[in-house]
Structures are given as structure tokens and as C-alpha cells.
Protein backbone atom coordinates (compact mmCIF):
# COMPACT_ATOMS: atom_id res chain seq x y z
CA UNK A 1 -53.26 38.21 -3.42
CA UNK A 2 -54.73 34.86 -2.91
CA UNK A 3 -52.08 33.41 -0.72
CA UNK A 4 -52.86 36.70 1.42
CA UNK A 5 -56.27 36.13 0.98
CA UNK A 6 -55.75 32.20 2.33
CA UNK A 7 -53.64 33.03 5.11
CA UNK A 8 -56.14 35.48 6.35
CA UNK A 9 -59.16 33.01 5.99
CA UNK A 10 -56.89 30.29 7.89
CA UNK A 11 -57.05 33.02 10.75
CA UNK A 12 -60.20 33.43 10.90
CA UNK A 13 -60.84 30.33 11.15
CA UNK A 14 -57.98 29.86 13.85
CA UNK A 15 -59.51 31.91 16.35
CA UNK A 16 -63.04 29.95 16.39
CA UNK A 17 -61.11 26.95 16.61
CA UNK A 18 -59.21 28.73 19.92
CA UNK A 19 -62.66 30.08 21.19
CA UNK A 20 -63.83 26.24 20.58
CA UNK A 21 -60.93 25.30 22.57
CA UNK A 22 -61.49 27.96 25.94
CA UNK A 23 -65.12 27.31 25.63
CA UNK A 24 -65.07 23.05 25.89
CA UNK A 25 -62.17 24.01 28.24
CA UNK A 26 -64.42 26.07 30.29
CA UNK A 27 -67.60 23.80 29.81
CA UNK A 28 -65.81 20.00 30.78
CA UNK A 29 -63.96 21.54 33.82
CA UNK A 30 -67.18 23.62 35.23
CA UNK A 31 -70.03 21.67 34.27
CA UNK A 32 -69.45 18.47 36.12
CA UNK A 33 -69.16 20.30 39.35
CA UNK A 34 -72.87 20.79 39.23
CA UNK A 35 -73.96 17.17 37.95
CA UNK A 36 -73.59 15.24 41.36
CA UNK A 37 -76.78 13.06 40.95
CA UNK A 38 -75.79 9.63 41.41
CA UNK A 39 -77.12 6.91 38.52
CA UNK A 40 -76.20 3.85 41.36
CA UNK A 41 -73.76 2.82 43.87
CA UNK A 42 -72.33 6.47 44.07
CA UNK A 43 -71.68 6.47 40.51
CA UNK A 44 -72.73 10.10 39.10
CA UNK A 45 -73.99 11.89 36.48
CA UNK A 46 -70.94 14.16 35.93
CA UNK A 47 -67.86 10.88 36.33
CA UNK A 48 -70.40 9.52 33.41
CA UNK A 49 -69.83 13.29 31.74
CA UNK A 50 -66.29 13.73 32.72
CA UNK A 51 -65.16 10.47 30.75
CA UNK A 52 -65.81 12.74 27.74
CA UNK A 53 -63.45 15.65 28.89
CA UNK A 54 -59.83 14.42 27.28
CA UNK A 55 -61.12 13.29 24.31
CA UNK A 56 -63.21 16.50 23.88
CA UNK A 57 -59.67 18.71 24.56
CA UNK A 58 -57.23 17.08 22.96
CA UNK A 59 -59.25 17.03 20.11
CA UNK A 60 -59.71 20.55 19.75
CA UNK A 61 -55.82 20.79 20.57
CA UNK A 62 -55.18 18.40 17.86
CA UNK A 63 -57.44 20.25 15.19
CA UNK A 64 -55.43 23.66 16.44
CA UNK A 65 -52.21 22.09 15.68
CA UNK A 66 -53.18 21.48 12.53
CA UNK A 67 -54.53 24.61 11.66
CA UNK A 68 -50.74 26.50 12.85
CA UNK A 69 -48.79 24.22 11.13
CA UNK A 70 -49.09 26.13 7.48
CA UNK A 71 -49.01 28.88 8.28
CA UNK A 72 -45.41 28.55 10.28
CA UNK A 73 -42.89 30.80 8.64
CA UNK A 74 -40.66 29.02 6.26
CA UNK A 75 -37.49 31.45 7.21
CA UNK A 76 -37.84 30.12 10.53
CA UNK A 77 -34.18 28.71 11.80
CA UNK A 78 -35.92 27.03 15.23
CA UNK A 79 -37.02 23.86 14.86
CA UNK A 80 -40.40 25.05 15.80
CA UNK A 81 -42.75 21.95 14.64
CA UNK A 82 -40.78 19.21 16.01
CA UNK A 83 -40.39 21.06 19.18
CA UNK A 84 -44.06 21.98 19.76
CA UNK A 85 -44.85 18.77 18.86
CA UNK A 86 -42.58 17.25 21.85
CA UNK A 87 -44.39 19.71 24.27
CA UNK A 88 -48.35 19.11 23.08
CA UNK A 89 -47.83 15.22 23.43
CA UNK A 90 -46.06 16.05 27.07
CA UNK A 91 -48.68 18.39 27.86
CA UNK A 92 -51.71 16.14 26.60
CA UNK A 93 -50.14 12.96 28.84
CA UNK A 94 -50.15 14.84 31.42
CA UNK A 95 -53.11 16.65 31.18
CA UNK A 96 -54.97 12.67 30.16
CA UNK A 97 -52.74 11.37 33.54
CA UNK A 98 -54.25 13.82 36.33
CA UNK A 99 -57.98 13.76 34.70
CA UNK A 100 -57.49 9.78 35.26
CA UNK A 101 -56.07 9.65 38.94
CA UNK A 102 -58.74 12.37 39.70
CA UNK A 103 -62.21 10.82 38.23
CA UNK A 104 -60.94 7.44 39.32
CA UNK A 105 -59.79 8.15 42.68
CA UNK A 106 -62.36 10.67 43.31
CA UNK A 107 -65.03 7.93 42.61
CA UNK A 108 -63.47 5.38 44.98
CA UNK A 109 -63.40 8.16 47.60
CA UNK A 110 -66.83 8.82 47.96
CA UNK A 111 -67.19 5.05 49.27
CA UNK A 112 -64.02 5.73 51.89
CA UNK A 113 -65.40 8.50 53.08
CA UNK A 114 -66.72 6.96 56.55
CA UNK A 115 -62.95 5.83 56.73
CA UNK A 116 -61.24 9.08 56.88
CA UNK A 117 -58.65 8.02 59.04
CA UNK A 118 -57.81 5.62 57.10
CA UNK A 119 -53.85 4.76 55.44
CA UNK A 120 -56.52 3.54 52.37
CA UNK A 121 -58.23 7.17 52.18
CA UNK A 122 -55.02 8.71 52.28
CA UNK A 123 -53.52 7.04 49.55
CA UNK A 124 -56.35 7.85 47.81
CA UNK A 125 -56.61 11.56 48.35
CA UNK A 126 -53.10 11.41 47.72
CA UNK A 127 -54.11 10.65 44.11
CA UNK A 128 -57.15 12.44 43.67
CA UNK A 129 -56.52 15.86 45.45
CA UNK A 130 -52.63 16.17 44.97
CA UNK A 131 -51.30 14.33 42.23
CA UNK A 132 -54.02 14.19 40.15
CA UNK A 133 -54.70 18.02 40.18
CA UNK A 134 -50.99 18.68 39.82
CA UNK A 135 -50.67 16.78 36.68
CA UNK A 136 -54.17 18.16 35.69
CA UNK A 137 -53.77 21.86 35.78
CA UNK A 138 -49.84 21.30 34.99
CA UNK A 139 -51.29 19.29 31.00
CA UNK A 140 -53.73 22.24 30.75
CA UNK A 141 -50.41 25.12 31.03
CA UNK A 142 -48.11 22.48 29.45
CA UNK A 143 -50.65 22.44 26.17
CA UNK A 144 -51.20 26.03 26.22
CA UNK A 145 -46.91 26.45 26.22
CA UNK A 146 -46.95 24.57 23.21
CA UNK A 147 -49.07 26.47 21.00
CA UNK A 148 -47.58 29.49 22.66
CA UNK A 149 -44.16 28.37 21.00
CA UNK A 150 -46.20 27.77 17.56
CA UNK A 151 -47.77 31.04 17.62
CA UNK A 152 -44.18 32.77 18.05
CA UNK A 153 -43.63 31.54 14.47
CA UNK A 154 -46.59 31.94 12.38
CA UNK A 155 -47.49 34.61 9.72
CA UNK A 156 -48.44 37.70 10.94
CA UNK A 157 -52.24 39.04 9.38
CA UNK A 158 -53.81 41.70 10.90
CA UNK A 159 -56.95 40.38 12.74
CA UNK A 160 -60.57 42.12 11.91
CA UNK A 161 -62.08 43.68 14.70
CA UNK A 162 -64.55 40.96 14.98
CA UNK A 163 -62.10 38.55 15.62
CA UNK A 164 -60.22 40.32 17.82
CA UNK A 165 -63.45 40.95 20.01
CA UNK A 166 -63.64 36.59 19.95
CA UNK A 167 -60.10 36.06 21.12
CA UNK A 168 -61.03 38.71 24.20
CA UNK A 169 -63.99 36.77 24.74
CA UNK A 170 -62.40 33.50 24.86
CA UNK A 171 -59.72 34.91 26.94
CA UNK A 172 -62.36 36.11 29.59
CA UNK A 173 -63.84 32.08 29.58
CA UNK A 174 -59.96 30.42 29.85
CA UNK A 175 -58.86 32.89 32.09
CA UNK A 176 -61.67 32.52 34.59
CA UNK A 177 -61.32 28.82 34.16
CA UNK A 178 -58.22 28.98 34.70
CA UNK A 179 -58.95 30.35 38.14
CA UNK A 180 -61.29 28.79 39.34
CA UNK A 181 -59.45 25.52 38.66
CA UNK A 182 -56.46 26.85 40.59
CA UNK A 183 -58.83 27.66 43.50
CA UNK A 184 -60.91 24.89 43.72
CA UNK A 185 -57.84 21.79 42.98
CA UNK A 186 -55.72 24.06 45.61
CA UNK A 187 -52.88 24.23 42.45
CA UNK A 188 -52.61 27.70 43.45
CA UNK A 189 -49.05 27.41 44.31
CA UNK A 190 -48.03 26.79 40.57
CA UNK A 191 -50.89 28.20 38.49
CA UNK A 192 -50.61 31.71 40.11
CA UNK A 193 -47.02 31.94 39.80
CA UNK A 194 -47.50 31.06 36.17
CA UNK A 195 -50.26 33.31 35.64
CA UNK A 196 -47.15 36.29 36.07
CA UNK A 197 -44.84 34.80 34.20
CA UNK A 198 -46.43 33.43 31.12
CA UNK A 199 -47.82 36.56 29.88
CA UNK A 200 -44.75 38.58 30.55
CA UNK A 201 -42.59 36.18 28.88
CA UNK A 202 -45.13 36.62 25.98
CA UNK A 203 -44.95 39.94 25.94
CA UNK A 204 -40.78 40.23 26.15
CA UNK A 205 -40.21 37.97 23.84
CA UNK A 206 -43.04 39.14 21.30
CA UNK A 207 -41.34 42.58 21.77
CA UNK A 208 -37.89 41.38 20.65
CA UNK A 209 -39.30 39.18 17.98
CA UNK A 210 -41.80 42.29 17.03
CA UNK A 211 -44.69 40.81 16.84
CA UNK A 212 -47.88 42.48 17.00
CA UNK A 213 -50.59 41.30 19.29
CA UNK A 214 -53.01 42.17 16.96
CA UNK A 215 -51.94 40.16 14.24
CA UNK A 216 -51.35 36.74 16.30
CA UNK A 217 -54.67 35.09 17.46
CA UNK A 218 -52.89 32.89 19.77
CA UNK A 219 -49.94 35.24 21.54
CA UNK A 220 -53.33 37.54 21.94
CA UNK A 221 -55.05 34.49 23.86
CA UNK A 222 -52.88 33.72 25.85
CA UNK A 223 -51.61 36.89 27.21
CA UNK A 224 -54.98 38.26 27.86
CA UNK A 225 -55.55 34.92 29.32
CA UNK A 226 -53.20 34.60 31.85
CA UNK A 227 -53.64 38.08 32.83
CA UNK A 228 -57.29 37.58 33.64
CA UNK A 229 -56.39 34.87 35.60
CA UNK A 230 -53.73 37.39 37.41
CA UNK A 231 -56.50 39.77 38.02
CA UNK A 232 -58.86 37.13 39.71
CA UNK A 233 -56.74 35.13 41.70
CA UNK A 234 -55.52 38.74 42.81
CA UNK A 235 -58.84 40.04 43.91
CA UNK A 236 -59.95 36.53 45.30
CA UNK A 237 -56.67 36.32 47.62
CA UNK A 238 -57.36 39.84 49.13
CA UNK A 239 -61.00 39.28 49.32
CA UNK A 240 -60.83 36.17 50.92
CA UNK A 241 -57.15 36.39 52.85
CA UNK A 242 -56.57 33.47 50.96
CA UNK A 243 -57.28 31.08 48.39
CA UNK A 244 -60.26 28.95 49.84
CA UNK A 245 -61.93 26.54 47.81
CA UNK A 246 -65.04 27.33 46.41
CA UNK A 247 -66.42 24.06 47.80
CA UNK A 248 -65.35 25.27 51.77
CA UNK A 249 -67.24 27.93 51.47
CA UNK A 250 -70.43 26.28 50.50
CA UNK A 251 -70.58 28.02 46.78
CA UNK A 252 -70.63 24.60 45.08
């Protein structure tokens, strides 16, 4: 009764940890679009902010890790931990790699930009707007795989209604994050795509492994998650005929 009663206070803890995770998720990739006051020499307020956004999330990653580890099933044949592990640290250099090329080359742009013409601001944008946002938004889906793979083998505990209304909430905030990241770094491409098949490859193999939603916190996020995303970037793409930046049409 008291190992039951542990694992089931681990959980609970689990998903405020994962609701920590989609809200500094949501707050460090939102925020800093609306903190363009500049300190000096075109330094501001939000590349001063932003600095703060890896340590922040890998953090919170790192913490969530921790919290899955125990409570992966010992009968378990896959060599889950040493396999997640191999993912998160792929997914967090990544993730680390794209938020440097895009604060660093996104601050030297805003002194090239009377030089648009320019081989120089080319190379730059090729940093900041392409590579840096692929290896960006590709960390974010990279970490979330990872814990995905962890949350296939933990201990199932039925979640309390309470808790189940958190993990919806914080799959509204990562979802729509999700989106609007997609939209506004022009990732689209990948992140939609992936928005189709991560949940359904959640859901098939959850099926064959029966597992139940409603006891796993993190299969719960992240299919909910990705399927909000579905829904948005589905409603923006017909609204719009597209997938227009936020930014091109004047909304930030």
C-alpha cells in the first residue's frame, strides 16, 4: 500500500513538473517576441531575456527525467533508460544549437539590415532564419520523443481528475506553442508533418502495449499536444491559404 501510495504521489507530482515544462516552454518562446526595446547599440530587452531560455528548459527536462526514471518498469526487456538518455542529450544539443545561431545571428542582423543584398546578410539569415529554426523546433520534438519513449515504460496509476484537467491544460499551452513556433520560424514543413504522426504513433503503439491514457501523464501530453497543434495549424492554413508568419501580417 505504500509503494502504491508513492508511485501515485510521484505522479502527481510528474504532471506539475510537465505543466512547469509547457508553461516555461510557452513563456521563453512567446515572451521575447514582445520585448523589442533596445538597452544600446540594438541590443534588446528580450536577446538579454532569451539568454535565459536553454537553461530554463533543459532544466525542467532534466528534473522530468529524473522524476520517470523510478518509476520505469523493472520487467522492462528495452533498454529504455540508456536509450532515452541518448535521445534527451541529442534533443537538448540541438535544441541549445538553433537557440544559439538564432539569438546570435538574429542580433548581428539587425545591424545588416541596410545591407540586404548583401553575400554577408545572407549568410547570416542563413543561420538565423533556416538553420537556426530547424535545429530549434527539431531539439524541442527531439526532447519531447525522448520522454515519449520513457513514458511507454513507466507504471501505470490512474490519474485524479484534477490532474488530468492539468495535463489538458498544459497540452492546450505546448500545443499552441508549438504552432505558433512552426508559423512564425516557417518550420512548418517538418513540425506539421510531425504534428500527424507523433500522436498517432502514440496512440498505435499505446494500443498494442495497452496502455491507458489516463493512467500515463506524459503519453496523455503529448498526444493531446500534438493534436492541438494539428487542429491549429489546420484552421490557420485554410484561414489564411497558407502558413504566413505572424510577423507579415503585422500581428507582432
Amino acid at each position: 500500500m505504500k509503494s502504491d501510495q508513492t508511485t501515485i504521489s510521484s505522479y502527481e507530482k510528474l504532471t506539475h513538473w510537465l505543466f512547469t515544462y509547457t508553461f516555461v516552454y510557452a513563456f521563453f518562446h512567446i515572451l521575447p517576441a514582445f520585448l523589442n526595446y533596445e538597452i544600446k547599440n540594438l541590443l534588446m530587452i528580450a536577446d538579454i531575456f532569451d539568454i535565459l531560455t536553454p537553461f530554463v528548459m533543459i532544466f525542467v527536462i532534466y528534473r522530468i527525467y529524473l522524476m520517470l526514471l523510478p518509476n520505469i518498469r523493472i520487467d522492462s526487456s528495452f533498454p529504455v533508460k540508456s536509450v532515452a538518455v541518448i535521445i534527451l542529450i541529442f534533443g537538448a544539443i540541438s535544441f541549445v544549437e538553433g537557440h544559439g545561431m538564432h539569438l546570435s545571428a538574429n542580433a548581428i542582423a539587425r545591424h545588416l539590415t541596410p545591407t540586404q543584398d548583401s553575400s554577408l546578410f545572407a549568410l547570416d539569415y542563413s543561420f538565423d532564419e533556416i538553420m537556426g529554426h530547424i535545429f530549434w523546433d527539431g531539439g524541442i520534438v527531439i526532447l519531447s520523443l525522448g520522454l515519449i519513449l520513457m513514458g511507454f515504460h513507466i507504471n501505470q496509476k490512474k490519474l485524479s481528475r484534477s490532474k488530468q484537467a492539468l495535463i489538458l491544460l498544459a497540452s492546450l499551452i505546448y500545443g499552441f506553442t508549438y504552432f505558433v513556433n512552426g508559423v512564425e520560424r516557417q518550420t512548418v514543413f517538418f513540425t506539421l508533418p510531425l504534428a500527424v504522426f507523433i500522436p498517432l504513433a502514440i496512440w498505435w503503439t499505446a494500443r498494442r502495449m495497452r496502455i491507458r491514457f489516463s493512467g500515463n501523464p506524459v503519453l496523455l501530453l503529448f498526444f493531446l499536444c500534438y493534436i492541438v497543434a494539428l487542429g491549429l495549424f489546420l484552421v490557420w492554413g485554410i484561414w489564411q491559404k497558407g502558413f504566413p508568419e505572424f510577423s507579415e501580417l503585422g500581428w507582432i
